[in-house]
C-alpha atoms as a PDB file:
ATOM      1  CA  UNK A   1       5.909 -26.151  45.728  1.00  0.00           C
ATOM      2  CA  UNK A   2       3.390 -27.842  47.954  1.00  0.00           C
ATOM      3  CA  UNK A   3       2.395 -24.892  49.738  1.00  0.00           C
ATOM      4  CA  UNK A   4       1.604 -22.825  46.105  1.00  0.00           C
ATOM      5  CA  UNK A   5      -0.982 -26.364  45.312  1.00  0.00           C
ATOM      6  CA  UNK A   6      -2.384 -25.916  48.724  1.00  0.00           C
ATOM      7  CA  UNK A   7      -3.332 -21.971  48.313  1.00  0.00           C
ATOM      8  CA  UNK A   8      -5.441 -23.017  45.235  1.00  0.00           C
ATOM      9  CA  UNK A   9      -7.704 -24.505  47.329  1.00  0.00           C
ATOM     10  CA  UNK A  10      -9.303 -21.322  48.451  1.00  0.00           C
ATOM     11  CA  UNK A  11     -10.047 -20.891  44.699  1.00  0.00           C
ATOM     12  CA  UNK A  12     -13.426 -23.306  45.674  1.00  0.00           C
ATOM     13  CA  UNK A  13     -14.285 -21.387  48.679  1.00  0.00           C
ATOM     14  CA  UNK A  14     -14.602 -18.009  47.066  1.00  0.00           C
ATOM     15  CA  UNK A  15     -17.972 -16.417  47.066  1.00  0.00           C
ATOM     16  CA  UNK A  16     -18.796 -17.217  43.717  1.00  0.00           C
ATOM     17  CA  UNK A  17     -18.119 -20.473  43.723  1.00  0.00           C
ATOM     18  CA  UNK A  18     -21.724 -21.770  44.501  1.00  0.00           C
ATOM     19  CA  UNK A  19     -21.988 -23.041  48.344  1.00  0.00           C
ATOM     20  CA  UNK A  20     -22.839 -26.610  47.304  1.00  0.00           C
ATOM     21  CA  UNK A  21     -21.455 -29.720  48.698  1.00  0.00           C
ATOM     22  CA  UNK A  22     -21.620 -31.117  44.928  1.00  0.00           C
ATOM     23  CA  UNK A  23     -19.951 -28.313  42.660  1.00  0.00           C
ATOM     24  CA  UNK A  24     -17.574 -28.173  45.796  1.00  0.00           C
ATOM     25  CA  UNK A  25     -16.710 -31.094  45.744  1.00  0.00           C
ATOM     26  CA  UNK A  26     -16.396 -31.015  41.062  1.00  0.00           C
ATOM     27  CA  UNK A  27     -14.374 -28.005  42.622  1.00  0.00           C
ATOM     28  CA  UNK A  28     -11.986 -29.900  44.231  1.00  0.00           C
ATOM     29  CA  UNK A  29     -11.859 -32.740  41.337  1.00  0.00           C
ATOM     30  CA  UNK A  30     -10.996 -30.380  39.008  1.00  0.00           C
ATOM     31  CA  UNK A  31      -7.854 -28.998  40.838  1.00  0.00           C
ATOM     32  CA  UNK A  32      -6.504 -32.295  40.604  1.00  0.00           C
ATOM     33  CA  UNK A  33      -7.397 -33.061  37.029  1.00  0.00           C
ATOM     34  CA  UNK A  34      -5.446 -29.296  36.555  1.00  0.00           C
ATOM     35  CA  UNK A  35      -2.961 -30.685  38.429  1.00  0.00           C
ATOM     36  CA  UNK A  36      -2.778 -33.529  36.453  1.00  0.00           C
ATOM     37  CA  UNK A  37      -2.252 -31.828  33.291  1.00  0.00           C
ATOM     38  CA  UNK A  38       0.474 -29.172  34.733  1.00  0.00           C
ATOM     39  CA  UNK A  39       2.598 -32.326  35.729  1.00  0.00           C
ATOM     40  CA  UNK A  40       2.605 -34.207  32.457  1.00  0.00           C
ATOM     41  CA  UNK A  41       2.404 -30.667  30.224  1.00  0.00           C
ATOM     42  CA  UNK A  42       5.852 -29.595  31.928  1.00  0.00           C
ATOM     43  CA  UNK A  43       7.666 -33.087  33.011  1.00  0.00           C
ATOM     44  CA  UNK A  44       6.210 -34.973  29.672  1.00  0.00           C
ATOM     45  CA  UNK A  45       6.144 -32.787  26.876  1.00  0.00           C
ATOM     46  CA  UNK A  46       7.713 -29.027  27.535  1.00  0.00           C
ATOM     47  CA  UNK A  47      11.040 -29.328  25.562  1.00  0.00           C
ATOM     48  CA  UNK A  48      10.433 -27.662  21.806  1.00  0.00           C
ATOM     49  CA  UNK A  49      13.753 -29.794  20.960  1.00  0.00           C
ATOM     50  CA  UNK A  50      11.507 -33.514  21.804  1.00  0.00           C
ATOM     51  CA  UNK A  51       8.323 -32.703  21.118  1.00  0.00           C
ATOM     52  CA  UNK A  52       5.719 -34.964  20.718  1.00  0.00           C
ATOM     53  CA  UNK A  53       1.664 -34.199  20.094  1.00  0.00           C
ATOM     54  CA  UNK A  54       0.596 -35.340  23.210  1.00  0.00           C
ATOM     55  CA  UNK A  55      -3.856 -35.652  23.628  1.00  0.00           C
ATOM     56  CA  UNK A  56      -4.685 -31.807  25.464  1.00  0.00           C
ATOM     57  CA  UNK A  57      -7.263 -33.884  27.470  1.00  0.00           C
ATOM     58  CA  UNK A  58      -8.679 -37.185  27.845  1.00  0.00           C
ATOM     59  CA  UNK A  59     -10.395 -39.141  30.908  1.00  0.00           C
ATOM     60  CA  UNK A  60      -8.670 -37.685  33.734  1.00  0.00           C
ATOM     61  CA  UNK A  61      -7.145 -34.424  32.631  1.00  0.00           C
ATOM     62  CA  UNK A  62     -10.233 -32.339  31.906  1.00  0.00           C
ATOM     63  CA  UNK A  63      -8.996 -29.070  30.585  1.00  0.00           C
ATOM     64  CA  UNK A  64     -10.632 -26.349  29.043  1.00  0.00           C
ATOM     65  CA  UNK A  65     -14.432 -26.087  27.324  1.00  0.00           C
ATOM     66  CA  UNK A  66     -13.240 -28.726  24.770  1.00  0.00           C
ATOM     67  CA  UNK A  67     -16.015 -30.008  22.230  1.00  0.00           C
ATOM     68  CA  UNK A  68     -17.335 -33.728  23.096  1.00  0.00           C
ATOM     69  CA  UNK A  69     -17.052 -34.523  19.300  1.00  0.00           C
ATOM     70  CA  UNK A  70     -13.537 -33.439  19.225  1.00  0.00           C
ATOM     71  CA  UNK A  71     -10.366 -34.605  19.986  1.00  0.00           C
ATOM     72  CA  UNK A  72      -7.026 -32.215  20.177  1.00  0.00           C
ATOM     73  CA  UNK A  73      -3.143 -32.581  20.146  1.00  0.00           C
ATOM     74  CA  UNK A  74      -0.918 -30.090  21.577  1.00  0.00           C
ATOM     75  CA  UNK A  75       3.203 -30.088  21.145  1.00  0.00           C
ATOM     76  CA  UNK A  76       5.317 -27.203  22.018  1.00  0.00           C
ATOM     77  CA  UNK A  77       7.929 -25.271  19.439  1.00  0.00           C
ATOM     78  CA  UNK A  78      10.581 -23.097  19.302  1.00  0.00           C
ATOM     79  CA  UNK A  79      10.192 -20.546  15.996  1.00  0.00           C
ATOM     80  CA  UNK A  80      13.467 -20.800  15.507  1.00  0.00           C
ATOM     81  CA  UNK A  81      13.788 -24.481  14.427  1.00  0.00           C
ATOM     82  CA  UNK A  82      12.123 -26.439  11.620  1.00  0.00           C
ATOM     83  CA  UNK A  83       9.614 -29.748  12.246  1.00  0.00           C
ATOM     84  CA  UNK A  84       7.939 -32.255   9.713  1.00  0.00           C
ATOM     85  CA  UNK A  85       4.798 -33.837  10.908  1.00  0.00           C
ATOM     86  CA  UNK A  86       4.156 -37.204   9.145  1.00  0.00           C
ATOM     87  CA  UNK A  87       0.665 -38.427   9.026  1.00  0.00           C
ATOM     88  CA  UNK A  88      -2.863 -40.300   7.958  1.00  0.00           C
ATOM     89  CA  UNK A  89      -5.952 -38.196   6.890  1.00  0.00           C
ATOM     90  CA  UNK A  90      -8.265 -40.800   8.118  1.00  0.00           C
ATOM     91  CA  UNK A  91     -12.290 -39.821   7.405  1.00  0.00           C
ATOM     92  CA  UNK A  92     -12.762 -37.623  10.567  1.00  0.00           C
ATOM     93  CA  UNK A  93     -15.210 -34.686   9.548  1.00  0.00           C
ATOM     94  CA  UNK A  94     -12.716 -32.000  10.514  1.00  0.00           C
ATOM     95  CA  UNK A  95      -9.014 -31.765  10.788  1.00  0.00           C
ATOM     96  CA  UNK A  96      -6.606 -28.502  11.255  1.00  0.00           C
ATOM     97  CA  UNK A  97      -3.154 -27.241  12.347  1.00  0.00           C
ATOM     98  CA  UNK A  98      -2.705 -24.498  14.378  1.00  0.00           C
ATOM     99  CA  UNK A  99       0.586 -22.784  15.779  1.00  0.00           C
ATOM    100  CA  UNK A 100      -0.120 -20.051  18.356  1.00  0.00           C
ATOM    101  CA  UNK A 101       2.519 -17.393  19.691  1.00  0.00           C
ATOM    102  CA  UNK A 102       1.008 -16.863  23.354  1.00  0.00           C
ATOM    103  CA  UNK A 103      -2.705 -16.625  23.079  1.00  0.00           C
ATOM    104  CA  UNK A 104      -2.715 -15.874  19.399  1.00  0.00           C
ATOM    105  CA  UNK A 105      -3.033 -18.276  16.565  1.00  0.00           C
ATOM    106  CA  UNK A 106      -1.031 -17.312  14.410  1.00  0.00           C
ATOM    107  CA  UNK A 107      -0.381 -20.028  11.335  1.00  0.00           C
ATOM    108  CA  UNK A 108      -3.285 -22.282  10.373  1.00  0.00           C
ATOM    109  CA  UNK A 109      -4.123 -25.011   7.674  1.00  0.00           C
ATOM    110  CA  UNK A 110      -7.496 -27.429   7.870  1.00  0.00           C
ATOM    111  CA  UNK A 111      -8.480 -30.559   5.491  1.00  0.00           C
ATOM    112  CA  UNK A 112      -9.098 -27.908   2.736  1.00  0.00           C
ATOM    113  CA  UNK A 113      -5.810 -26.475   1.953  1.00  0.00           C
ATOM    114  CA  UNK A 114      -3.903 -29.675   2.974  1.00  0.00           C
ATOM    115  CA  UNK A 115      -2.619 -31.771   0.449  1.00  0.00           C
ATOM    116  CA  UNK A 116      -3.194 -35.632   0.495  1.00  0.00           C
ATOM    117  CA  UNK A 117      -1.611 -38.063  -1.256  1.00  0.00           C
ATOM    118  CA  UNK A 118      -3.883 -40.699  -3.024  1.00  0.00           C
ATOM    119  CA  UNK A 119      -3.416 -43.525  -0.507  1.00  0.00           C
ATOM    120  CA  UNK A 120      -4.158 -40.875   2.613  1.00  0.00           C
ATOM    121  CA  UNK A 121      -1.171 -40.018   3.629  1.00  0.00           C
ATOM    122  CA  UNK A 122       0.607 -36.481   4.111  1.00  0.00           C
ATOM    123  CA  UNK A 123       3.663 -34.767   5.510  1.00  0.00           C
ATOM    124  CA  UNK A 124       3.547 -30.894   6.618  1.00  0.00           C
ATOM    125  CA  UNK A 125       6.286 -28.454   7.560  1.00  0.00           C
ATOM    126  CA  UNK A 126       6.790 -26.211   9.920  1.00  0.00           C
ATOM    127  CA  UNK A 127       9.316 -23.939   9.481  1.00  0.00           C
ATOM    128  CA  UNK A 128      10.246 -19.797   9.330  1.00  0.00           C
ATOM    129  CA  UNK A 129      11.384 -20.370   5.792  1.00  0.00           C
ATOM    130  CA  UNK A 130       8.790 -21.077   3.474  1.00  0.00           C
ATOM    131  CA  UNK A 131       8.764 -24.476   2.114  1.00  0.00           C
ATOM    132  CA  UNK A 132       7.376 -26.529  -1.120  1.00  0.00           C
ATOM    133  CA  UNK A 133       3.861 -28.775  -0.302  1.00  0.00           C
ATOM    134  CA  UNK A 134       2.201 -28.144   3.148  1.00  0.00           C
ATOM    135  CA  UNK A 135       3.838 -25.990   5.029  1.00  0.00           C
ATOM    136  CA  UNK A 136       2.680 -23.457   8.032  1.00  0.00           C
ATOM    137  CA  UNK A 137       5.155 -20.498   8.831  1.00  0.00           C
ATOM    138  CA  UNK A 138       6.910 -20.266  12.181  1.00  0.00           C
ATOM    139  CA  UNK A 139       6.673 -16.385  12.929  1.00  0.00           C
ATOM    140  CA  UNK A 140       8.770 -14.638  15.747  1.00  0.00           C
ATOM    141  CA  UNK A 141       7.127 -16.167  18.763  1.00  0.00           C
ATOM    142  CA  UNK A 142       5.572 -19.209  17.815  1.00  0.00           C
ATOM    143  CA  UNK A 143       5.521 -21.403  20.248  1.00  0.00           C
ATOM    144  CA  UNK A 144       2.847 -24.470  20.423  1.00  0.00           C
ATOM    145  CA  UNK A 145       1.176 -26.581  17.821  1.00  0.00           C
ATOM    146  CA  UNK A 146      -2.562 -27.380  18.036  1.00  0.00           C
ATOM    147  CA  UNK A 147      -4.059 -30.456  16.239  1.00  0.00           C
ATOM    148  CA  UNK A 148      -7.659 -30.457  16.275  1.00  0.00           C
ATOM    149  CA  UNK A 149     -10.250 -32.954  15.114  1.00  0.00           C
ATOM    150  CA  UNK A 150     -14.143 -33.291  15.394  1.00  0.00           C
ATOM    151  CA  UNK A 151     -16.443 -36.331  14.569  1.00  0.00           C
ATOM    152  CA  UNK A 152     -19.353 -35.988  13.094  1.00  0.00           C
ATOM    153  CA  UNK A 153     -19.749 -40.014  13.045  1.00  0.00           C
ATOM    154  CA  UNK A 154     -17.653 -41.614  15.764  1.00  0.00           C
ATOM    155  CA  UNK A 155     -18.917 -45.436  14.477  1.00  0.00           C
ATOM    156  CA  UNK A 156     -17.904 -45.129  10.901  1.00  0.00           C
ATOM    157  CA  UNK A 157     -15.056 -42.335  10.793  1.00  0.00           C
ATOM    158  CA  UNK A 158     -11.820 -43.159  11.605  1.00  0.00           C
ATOM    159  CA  UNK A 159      -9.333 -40.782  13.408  1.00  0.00           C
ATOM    160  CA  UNK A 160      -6.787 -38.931  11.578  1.00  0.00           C
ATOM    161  CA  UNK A 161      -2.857 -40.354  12.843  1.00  0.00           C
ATOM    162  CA  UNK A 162       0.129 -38.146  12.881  1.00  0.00           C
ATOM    163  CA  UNK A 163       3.339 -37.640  14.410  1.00  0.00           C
ATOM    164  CA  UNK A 164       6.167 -34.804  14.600  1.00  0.00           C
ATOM    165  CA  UNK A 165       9.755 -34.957  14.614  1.00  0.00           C
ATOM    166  CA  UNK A 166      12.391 -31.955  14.738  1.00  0.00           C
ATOM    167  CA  UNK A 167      13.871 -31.231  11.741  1.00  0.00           C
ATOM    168  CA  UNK A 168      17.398 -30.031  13.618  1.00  0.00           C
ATOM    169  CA  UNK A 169      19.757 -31.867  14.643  1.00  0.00           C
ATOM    170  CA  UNK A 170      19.559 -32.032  18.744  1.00  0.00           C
ATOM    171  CA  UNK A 171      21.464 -33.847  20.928  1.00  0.00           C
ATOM    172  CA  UNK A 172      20.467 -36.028  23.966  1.00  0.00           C
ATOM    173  CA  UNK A 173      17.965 -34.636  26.556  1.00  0.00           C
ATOM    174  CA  UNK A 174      19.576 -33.330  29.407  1.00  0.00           C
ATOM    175  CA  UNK A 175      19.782 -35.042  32.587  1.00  0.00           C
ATOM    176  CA  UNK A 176      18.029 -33.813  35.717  1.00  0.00           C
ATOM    177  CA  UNK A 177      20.020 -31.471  37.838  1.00  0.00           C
ATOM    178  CA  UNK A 178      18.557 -29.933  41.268  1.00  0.00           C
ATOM    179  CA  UNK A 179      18.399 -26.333  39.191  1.00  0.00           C
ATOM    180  CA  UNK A 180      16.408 -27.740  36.557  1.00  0.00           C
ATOM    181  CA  UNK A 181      13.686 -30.170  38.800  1.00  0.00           C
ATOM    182  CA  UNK A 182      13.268 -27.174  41.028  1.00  0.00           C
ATOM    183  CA  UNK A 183      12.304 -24.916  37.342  1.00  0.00           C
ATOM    184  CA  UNK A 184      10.235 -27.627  36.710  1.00  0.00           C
ATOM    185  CA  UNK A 185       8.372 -27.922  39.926  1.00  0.00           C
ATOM    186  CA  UNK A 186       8.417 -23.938  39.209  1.00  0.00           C
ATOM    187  CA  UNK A 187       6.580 -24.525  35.916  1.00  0.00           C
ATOM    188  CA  UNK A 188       4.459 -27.088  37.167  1.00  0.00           C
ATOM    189  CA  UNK A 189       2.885 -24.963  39.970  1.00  0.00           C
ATOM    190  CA  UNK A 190       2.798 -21.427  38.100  1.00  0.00           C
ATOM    191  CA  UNK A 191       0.734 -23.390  35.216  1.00  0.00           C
ATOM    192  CA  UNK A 192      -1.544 -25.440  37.494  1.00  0.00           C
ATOM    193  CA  UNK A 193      -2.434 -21.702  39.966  1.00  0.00           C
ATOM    194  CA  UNK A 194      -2.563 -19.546  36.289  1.00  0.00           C
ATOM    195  CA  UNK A 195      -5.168 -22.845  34.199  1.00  0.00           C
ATOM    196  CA  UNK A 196      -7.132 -23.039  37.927  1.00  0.00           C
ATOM    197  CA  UNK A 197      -8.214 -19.514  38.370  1.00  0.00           C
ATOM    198  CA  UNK A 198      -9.048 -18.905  35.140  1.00  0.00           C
ATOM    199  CA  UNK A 199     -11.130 -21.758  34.181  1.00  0.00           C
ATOM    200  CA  UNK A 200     -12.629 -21.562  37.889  1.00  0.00           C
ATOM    201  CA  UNK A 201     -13.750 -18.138  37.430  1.00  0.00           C
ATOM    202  CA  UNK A 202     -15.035 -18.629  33.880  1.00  0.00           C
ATOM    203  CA  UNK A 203     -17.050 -22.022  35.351  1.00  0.00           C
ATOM    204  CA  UNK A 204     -18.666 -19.459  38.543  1.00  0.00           C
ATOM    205  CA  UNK A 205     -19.337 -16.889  36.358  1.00  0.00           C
ATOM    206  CA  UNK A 206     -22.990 -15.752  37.181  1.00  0.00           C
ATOM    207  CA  UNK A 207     -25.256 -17.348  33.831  1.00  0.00           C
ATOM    208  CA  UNK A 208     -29.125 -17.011  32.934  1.00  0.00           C
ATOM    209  CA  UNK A 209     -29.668 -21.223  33.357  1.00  0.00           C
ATOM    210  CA  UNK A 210     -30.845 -22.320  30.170  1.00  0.00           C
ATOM    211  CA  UNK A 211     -29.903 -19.737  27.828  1.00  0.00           C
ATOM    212  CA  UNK A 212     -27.938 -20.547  24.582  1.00  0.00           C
ATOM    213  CA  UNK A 213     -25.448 -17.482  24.063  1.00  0.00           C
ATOM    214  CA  UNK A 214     -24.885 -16.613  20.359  1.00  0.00           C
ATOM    215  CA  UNK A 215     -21.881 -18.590  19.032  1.00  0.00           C
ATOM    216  CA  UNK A 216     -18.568 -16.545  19.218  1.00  0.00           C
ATOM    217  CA  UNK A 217     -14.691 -16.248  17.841  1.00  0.00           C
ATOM    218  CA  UNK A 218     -12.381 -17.129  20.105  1.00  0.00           C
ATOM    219  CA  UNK A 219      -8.928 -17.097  17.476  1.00  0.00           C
ATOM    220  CA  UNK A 220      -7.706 -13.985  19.805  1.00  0.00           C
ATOM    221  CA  UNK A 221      -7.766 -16.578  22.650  1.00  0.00           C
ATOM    222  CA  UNK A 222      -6.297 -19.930  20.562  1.00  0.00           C
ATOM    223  CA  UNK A 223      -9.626 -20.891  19.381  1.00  0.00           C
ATOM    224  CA  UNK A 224      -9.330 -22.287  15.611  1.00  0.00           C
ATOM    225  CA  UNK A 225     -10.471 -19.819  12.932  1.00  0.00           C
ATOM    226  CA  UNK A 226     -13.821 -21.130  11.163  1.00  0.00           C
ATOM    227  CA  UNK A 227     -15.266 -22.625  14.531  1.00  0.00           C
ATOM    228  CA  UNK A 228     -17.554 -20.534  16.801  1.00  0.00           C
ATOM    229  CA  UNK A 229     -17.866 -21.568  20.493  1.00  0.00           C
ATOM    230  CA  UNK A 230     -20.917 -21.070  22.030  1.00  0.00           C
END
């Protein structure tokens, strides 16, 4: 385990890393703060049985080319079980449910479709079987939910609230065995080498400074329908 964390390392030397002492040094930052995401992802919230909608990000665990103004969820699934997520609209400008099967998104409902009962609250299912009121389908595959929100007014909106809860009836979590820490530490490292290199590479990737690319789809790559990253 320790000696797959330590090969990432040469992921900051590489030539096209620039040879800086400061994006080195962000270099080596963000292996930890990757690092720090792999451990709670797997050890925190990886059973599809449990799940809960843990933040993607936040101070520390800086993952991905995530939006300032926005603030995402993530909880895993299995498409063979059903969920209910119970929740507040709030005011925040934009609010949406994704499931994704791999890289794809697959299912997806924002504030437009979803139904809100007068005092602001909601329920939604999730579920292979279709289902009366919210629901988004869980196709062969499925296997994370994505919560998004963005702010357009971070003093006077207020954040949307929500939880999930399995449907199914599951017994207690299992207890640690040395066959299950060792998949885990397994998990922990394969995530934290596969998140590095490719969010390394995309971050050293040669760019024309101060040149706004047009805005682009990224659902083929979990990106939310409707939004363009640029």
């Amino acid at each position: 385990f320790c000696e797959r964390l330590a090969a990432a390392g040469s992921l900051v030397l590489r030539d096209s890393v620039p040879d800086s002492p400061l994006v080195r040094a962000e270099g080596y930052r963000y292996l930890a703060q990757q690092l720090a995401h792999a451990v709670l992802n797997v050890l925190g919230n990886s059973d599809p049985e449990r799940p809960h909608l843990d933040l993607l990000a936040d101070r520390v665990r800086k993952w991905g080319t995530l939006c300032s103004d926005a603030k995402a969820h993530e909880a895993p699934l299995r498409d063979d079980r059903s969920y209910r997520i119970r929740g507040t609209r709030g005011t925040t400008h934009y609010l949406s449910f994704q499931v994704t099967a791999g890289e794809a998104g697959v299912a997806y409902l924002d504030q437009d479709g979803l139904r809100v009962e007068p005092d602001g609250n909601f329920e939604l299912i999730l579920s292979a079987q279709p289902h009366p009121g919210n629901w988004l389908r869980l196709p062969p595959g499925a296997s994370r939910l994505l919560v998004r929100q963005y702010f357009h007014d971070w003093d006077s909106e207020q954040p949307a609230r929500f939880a999930i809860e399995p449907l199914d009836e599951v017994g207690a979590p299992p207890g640690p065995t040395a066959e299950r820490v060792a998949a885990q530490l397994d998990a922990i490292a394969s995530e934290f080498a596969a998140h590095s290199a490719a969010l390394l590479e995309q971050g050293a990737s040669p760019r024309e400074p101060n040149l706004l690319r047009e805005p682009m789809s990224m659902e083929s790559q979990a990106g939310a329908p409707r939004t363009w990253y640029g």
